[in-house]
N, C-alpha and C. Protein backbone atom coordinates (compact mmCIF):
# COMPACT_ATOMS: atom_id res chain seq x y z
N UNK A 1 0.84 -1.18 0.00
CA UNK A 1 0.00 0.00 0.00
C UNK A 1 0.89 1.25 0.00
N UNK A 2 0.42 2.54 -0.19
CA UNK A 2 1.34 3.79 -0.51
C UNK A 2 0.46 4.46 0.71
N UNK A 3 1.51 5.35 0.72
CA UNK A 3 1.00 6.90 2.20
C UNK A 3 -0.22 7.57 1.55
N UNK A 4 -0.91 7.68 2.69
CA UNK A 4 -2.34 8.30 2.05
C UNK A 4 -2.45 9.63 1.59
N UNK A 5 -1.42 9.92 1.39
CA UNK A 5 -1.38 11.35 0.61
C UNK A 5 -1.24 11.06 -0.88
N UNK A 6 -0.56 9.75 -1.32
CA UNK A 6 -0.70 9.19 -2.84
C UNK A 6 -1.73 8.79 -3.01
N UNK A 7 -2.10 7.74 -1.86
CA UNK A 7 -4.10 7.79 -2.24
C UNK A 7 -5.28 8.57 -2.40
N UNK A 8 -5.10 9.58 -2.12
CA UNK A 8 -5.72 10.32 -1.83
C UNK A 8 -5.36 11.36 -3.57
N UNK A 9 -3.86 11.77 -3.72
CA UNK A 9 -3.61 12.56 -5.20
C UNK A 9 -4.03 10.70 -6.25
N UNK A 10 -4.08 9.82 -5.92
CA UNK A 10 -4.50 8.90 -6.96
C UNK A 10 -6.08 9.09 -7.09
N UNK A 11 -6.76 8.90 -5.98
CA UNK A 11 -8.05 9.14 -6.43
C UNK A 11 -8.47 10.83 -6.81
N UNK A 12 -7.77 11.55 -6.66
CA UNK A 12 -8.15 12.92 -7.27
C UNK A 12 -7.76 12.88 -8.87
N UNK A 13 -6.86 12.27 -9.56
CA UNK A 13 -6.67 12.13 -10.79
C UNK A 13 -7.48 11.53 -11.39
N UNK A 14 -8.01 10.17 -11.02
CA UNK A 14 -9.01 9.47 -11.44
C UNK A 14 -10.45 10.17 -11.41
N UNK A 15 -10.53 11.11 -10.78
CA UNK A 15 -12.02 12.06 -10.33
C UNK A 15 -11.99 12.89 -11.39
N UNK A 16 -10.69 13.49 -11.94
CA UNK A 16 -10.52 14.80 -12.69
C UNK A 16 -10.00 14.47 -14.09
N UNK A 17 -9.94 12.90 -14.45
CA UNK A 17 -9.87 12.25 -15.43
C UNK A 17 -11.09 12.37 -16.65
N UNK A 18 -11.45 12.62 -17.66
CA UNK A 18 -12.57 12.69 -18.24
C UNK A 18 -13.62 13.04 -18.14
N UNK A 19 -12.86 14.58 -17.76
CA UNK A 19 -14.09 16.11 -17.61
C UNK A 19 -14.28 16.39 -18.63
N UNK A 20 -15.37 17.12 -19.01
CA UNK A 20 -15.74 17.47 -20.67
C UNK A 20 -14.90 18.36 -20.84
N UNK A 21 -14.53 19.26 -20.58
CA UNK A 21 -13.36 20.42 -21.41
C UNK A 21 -11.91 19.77 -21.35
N UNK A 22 -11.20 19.13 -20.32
CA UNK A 22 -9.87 18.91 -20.25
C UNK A 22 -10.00 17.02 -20.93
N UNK A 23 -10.84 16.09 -20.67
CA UNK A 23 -10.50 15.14 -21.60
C UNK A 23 -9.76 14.38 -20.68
N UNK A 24 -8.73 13.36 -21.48
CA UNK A 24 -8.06 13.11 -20.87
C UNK A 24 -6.18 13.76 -20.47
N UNK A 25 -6.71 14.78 -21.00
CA UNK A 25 -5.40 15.90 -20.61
C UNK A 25 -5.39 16.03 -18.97
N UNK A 26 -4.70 15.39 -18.67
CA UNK A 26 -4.65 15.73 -16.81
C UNK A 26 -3.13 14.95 -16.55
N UNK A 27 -2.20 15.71 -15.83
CA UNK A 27 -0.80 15.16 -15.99
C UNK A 27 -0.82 15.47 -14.76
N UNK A 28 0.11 14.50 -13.88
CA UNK A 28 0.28 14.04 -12.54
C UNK A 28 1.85 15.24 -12.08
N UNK A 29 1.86 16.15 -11.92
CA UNK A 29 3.27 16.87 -12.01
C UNK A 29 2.78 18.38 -12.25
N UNK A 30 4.05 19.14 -11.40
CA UNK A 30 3.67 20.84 -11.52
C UNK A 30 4.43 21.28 -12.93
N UNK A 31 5.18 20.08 -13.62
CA UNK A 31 6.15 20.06 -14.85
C UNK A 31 5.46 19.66 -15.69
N UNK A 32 5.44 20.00 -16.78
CA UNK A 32 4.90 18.99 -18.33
C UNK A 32 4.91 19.97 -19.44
N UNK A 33 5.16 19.74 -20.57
CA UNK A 33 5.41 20.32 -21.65
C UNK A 33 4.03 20.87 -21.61
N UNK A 34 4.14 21.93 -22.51
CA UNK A 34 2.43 22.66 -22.88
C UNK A 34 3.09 22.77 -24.54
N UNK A 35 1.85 22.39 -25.06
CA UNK A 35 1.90 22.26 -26.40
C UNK A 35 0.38 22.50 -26.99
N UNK A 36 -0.32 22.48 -28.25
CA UNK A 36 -1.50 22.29 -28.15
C UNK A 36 -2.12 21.38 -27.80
N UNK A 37 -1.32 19.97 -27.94
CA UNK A 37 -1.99 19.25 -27.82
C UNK A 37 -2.12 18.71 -25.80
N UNK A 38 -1.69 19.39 -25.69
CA UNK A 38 -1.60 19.35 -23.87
C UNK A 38 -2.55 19.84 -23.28
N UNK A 39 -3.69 21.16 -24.19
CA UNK A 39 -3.96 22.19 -23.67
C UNK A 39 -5.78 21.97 -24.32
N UNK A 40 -6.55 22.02 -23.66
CA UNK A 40 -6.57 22.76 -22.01
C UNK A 40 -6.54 21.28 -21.52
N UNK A 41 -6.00 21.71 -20.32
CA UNK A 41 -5.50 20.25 -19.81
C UNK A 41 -5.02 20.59 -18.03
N UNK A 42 -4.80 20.02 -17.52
CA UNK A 42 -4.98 20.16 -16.11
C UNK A 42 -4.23 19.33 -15.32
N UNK A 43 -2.66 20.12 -14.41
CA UNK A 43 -2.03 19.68 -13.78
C UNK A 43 -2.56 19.18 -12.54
N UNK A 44 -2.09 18.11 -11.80
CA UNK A 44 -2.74 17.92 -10.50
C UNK A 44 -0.75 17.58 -9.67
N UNK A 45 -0.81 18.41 -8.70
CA UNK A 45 0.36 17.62 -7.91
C UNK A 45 0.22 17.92 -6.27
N UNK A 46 0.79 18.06 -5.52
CA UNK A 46 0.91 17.86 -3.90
C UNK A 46 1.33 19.19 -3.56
N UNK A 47 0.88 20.15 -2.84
CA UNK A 47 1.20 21.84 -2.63
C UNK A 47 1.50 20.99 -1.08
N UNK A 48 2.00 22.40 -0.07
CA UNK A 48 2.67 21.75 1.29
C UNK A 48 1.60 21.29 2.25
N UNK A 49 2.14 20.48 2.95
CA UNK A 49 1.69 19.77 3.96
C UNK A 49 1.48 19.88 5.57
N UNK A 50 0.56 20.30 6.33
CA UNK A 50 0.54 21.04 7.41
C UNK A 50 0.57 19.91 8.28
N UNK A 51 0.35 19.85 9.78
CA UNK A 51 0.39 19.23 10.67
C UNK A 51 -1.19 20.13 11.24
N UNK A 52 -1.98 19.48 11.58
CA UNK A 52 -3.48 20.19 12.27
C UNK A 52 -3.92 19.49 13.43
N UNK A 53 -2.80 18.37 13.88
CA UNK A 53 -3.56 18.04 15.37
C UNK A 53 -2.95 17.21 15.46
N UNK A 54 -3.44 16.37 16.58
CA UNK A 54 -2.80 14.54 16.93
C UNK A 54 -2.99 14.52 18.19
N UNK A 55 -2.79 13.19 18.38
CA UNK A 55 -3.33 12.97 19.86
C UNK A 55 -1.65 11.87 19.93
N UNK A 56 -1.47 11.27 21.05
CA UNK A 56 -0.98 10.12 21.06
C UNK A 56 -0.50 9.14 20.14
N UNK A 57 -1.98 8.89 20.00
CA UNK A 57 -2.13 7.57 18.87
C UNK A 57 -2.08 7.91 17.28
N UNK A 58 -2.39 9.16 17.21
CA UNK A 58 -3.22 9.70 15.54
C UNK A 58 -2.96 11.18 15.38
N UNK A 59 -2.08 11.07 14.14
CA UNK A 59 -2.41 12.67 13.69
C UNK A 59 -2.90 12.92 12.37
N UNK A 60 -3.62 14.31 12.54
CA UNK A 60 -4.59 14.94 11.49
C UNK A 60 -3.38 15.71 10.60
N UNK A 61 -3.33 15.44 9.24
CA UNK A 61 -2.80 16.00 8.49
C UNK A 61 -3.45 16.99 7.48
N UNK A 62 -3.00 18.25 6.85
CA UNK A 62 -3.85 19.28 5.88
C UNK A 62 -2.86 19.10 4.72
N UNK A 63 -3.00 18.66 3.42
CA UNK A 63 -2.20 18.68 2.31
C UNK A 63 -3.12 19.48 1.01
N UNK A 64 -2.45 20.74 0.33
CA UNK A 64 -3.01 20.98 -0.42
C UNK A 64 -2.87 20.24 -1.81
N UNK A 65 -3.81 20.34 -2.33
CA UNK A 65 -4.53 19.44 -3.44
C UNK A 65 -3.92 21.04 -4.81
N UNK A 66 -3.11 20.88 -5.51
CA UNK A 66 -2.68 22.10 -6.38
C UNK A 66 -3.13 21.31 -7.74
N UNK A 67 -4.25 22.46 -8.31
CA UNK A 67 -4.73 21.77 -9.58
C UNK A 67 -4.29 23.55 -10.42
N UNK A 68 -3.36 23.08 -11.60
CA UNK A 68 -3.33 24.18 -12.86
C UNK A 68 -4.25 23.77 -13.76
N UNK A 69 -4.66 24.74 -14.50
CA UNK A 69 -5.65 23.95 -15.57
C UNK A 69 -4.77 25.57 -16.82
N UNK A 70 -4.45 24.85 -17.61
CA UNK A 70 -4.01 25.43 -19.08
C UNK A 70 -4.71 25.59 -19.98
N UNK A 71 -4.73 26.49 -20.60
CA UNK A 71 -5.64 27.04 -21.99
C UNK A 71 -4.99 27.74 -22.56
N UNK A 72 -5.08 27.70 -24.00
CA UNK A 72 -4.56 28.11 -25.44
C UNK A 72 -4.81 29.57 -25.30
N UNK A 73 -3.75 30.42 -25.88
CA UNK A 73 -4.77 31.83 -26.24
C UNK A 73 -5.14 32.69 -25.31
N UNK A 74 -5.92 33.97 -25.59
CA UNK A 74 -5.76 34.56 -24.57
C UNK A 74 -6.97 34.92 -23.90
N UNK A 75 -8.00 33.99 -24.94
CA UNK A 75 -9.59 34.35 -24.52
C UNK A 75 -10.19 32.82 -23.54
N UNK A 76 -9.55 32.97 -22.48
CA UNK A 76 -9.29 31.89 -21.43
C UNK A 76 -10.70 31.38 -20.63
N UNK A 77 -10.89 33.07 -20.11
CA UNK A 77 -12.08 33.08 -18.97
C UNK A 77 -12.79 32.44 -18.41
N UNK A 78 -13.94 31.82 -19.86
CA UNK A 78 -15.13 30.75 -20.37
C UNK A 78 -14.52 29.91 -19.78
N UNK A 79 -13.42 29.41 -20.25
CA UNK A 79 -12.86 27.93 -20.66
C UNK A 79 -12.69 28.14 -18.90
N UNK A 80 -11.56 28.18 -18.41
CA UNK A 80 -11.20 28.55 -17.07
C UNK A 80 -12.84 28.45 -16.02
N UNK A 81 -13.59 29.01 -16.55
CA UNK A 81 -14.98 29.08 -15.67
C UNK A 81 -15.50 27.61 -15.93
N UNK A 82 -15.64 27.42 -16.76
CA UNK A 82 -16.17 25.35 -17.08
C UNK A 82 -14.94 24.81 -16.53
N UNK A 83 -13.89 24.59 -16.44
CA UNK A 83 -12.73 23.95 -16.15
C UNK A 83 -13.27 23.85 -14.67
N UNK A 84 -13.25 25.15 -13.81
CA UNK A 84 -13.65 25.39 -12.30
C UNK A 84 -14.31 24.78 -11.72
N UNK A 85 -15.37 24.82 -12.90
CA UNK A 85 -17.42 23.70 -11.97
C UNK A 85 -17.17 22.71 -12.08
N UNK A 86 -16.25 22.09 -13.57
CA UNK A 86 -16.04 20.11 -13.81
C UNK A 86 -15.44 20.23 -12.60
N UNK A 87 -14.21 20.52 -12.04
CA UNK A 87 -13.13 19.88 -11.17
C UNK A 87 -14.27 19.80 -9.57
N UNK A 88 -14.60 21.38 -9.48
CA UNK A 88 -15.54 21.59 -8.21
C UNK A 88 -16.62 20.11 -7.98
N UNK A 89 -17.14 20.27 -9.01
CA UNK A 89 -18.45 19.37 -9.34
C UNK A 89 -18.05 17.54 -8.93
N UNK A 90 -16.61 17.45 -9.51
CA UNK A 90 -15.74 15.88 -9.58
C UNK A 90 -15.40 15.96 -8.39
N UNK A 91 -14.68 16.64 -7.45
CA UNK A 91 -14.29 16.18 -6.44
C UNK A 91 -15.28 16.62 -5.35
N UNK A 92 -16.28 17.55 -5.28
CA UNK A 92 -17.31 17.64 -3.97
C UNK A 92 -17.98 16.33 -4.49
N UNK A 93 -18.41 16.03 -5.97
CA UNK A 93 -19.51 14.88 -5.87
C UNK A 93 -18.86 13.48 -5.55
N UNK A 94 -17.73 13.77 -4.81
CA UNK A 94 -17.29 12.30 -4.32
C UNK A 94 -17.15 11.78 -2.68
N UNK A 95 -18.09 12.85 -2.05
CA UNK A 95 -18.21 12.71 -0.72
C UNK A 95 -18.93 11.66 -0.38
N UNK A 96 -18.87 10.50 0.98
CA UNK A 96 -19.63 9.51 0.81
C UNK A 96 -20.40 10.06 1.85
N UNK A 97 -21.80 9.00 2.28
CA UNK A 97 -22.47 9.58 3.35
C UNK A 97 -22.14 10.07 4.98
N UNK A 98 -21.21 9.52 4.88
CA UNK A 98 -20.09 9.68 6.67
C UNK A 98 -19.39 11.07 6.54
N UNK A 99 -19.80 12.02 4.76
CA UNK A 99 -19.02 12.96 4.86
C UNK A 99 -17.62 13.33 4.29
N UNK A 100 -16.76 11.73 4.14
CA UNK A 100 -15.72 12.21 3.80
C UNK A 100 -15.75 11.64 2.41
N UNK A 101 -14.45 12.04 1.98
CA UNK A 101 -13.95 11.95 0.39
C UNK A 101 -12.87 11.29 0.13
N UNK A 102 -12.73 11.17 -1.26
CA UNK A 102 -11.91 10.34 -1.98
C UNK A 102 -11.88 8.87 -0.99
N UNK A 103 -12.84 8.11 -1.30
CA UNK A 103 -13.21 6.73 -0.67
C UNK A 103 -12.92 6.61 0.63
N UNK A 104 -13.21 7.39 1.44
CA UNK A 104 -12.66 7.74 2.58
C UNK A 104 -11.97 8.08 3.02
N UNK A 105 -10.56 8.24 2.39
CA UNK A 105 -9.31 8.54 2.78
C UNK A 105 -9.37 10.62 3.39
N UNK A 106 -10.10 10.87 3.58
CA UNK A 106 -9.92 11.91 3.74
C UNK A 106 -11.31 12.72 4.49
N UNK A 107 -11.27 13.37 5.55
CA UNK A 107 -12.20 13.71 6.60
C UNK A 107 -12.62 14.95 6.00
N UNK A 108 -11.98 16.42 5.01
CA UNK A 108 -12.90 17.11 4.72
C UNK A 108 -11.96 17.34 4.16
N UNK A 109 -12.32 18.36 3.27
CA UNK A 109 -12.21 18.96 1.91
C UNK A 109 -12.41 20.41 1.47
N UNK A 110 -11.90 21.15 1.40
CA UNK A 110 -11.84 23.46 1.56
C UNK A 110 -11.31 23.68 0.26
N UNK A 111 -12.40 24.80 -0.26
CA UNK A 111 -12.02 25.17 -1.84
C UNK A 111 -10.90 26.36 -0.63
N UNK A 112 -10.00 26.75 -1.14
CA UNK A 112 -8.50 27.24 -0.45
C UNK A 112 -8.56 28.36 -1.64
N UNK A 113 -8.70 28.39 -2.96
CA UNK A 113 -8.75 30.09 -3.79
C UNK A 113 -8.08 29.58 -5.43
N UNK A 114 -8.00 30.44 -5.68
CA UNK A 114 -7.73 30.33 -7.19
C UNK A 114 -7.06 32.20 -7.40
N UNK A 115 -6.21 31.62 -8.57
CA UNK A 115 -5.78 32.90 -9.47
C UNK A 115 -5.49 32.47 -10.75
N UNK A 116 -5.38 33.31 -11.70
CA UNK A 116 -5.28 32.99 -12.92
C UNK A 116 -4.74 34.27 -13.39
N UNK A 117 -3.37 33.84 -14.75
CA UNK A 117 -2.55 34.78 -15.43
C UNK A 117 -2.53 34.30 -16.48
N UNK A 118 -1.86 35.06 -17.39
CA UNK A 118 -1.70 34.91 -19.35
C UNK A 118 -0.50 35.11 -19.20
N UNK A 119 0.41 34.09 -20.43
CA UNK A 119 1.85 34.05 -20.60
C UNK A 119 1.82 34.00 -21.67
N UNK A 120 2.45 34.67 -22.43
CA UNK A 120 2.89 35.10 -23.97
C UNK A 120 4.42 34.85 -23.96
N UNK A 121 5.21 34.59 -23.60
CA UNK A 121 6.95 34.69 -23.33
C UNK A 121 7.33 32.94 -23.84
N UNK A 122 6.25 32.18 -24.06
CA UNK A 122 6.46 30.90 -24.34
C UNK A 122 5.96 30.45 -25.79
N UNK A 123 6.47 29.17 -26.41
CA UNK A 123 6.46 29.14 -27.86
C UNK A 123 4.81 29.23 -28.10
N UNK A 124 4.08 28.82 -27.19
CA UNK A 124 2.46 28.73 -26.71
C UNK A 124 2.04 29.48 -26.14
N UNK A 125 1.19 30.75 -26.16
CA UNK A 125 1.12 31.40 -25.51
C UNK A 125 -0.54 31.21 -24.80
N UNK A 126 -0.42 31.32 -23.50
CA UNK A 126 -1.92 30.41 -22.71
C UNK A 126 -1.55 30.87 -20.95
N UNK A 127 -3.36 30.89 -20.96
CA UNK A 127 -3.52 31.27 -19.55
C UNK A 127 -3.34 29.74 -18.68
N UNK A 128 -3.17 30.66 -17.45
CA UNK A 128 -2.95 28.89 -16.78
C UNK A 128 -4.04 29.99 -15.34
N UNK A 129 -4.61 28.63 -14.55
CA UNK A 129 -5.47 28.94 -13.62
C UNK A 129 -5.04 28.27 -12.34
N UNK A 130 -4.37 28.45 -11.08
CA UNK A 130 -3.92 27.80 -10.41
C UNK A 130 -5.18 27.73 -8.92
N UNK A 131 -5.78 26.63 -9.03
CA UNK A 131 -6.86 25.97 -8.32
C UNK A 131 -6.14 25.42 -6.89
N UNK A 132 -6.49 25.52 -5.67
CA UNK A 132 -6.12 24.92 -4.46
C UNK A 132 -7.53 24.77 -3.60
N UNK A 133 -7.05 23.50 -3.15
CA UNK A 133 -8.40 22.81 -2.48
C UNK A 133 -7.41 22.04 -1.02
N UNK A 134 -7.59 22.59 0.12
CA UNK A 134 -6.86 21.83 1.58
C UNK A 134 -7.62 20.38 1.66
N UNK A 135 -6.84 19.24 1.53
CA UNK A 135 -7.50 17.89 2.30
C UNK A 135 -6.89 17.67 3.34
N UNK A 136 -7.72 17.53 4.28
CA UNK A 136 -7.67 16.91 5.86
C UNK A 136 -7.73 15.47 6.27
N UNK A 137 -6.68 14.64 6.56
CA UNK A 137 -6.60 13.35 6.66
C UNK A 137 -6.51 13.18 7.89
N UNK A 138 -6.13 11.87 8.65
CA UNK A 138 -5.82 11.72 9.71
C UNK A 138 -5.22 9.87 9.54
N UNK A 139 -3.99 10.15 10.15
CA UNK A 139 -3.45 8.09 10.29
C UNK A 139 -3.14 7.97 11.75
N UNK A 140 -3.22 6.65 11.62
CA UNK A 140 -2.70 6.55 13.09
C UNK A 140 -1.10 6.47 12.88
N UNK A 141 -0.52 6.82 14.14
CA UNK A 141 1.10 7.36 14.28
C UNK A 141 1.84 6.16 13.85
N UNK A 142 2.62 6.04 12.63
CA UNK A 142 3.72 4.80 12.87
C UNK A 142 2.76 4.29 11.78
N UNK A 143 1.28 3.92 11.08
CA UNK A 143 1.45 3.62 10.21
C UNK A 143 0.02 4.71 9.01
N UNK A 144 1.42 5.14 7.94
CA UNK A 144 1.06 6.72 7.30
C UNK A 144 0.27 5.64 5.95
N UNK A 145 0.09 4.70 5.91
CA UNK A 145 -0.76 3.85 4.37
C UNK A 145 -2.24 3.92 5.29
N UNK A 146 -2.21 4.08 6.23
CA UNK A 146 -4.15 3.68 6.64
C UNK A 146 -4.41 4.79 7.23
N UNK A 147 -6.20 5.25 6.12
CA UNK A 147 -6.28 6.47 6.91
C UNK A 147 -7.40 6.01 7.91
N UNK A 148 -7.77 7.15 8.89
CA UNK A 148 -8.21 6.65 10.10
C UNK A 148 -9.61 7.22 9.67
């Protein structure tokens, strides 16, 4: 089994996998070529990792969830605004009834903000939208593959 912070970015890829605007353009990394054919397309990787509690036995971890989403050109907005609701829409509609997300691995879930810029200085010139969402986990101490 892997640390539940890979389970947790595995089932967010699989959630944000075959949204109607990005497709299957979704690359696991804050790195990846942008090309057209990359674009619009949507980075997912691991932003930093907080410490939010613990007891003894168990601590609560906060890891941000960093989603870019890329677009061609400079008339972004639209695209960027549908990009926003698929991802919003994919990962809130995966809460189970106990509340939490991504198959449990994770106790709650905070839209954290967004910004978005245009880059012309590259052979492609395209807005990119940088999406952050905090997940709140919790393992017990000593073993980081099971979440609690």
């Amino acid at each position: 089994m892997a640390h539940v912070r890979k389970q947790i970015f595995d089932r967010v890829e699989t959630l944000l996998t075959g949204l109607g605007t990005t497709g299957s353009r979704i690359y696991r990394s804050a790195v990846h070529p942008l090309t057209s054919v990359t674009m619009p397309g949507i980075f997912v990787y691991c932003g930093p990792e907080r410490l939010k509690g613990g007891t003894r036995n168990a601590t609560t971890k906060e890891v941000d969830i960093a989603i870019d989403a890329y677009v061609e050109g400079d008339t972004y907005d639209d695209t960027f605004a549908q990009i926003q609701a698929e991802i919003e829409a994919a990962l809130y509609g995966d809460m189970d009834d106990d509340g939490r997300f991504f198959n449990g691995l994770a106790t709650n879930l905070v839209y954290a903000g967004s910004d978005s810029h245009y880059v012309d200085t590259t052979t492609v010139a395209h807005g990119i939208m940088e999406i952050v969402y905090q997940c709140e986990y919790q393992t017990e101490n000593g073993d980081a593959e099971t979440a609690l």
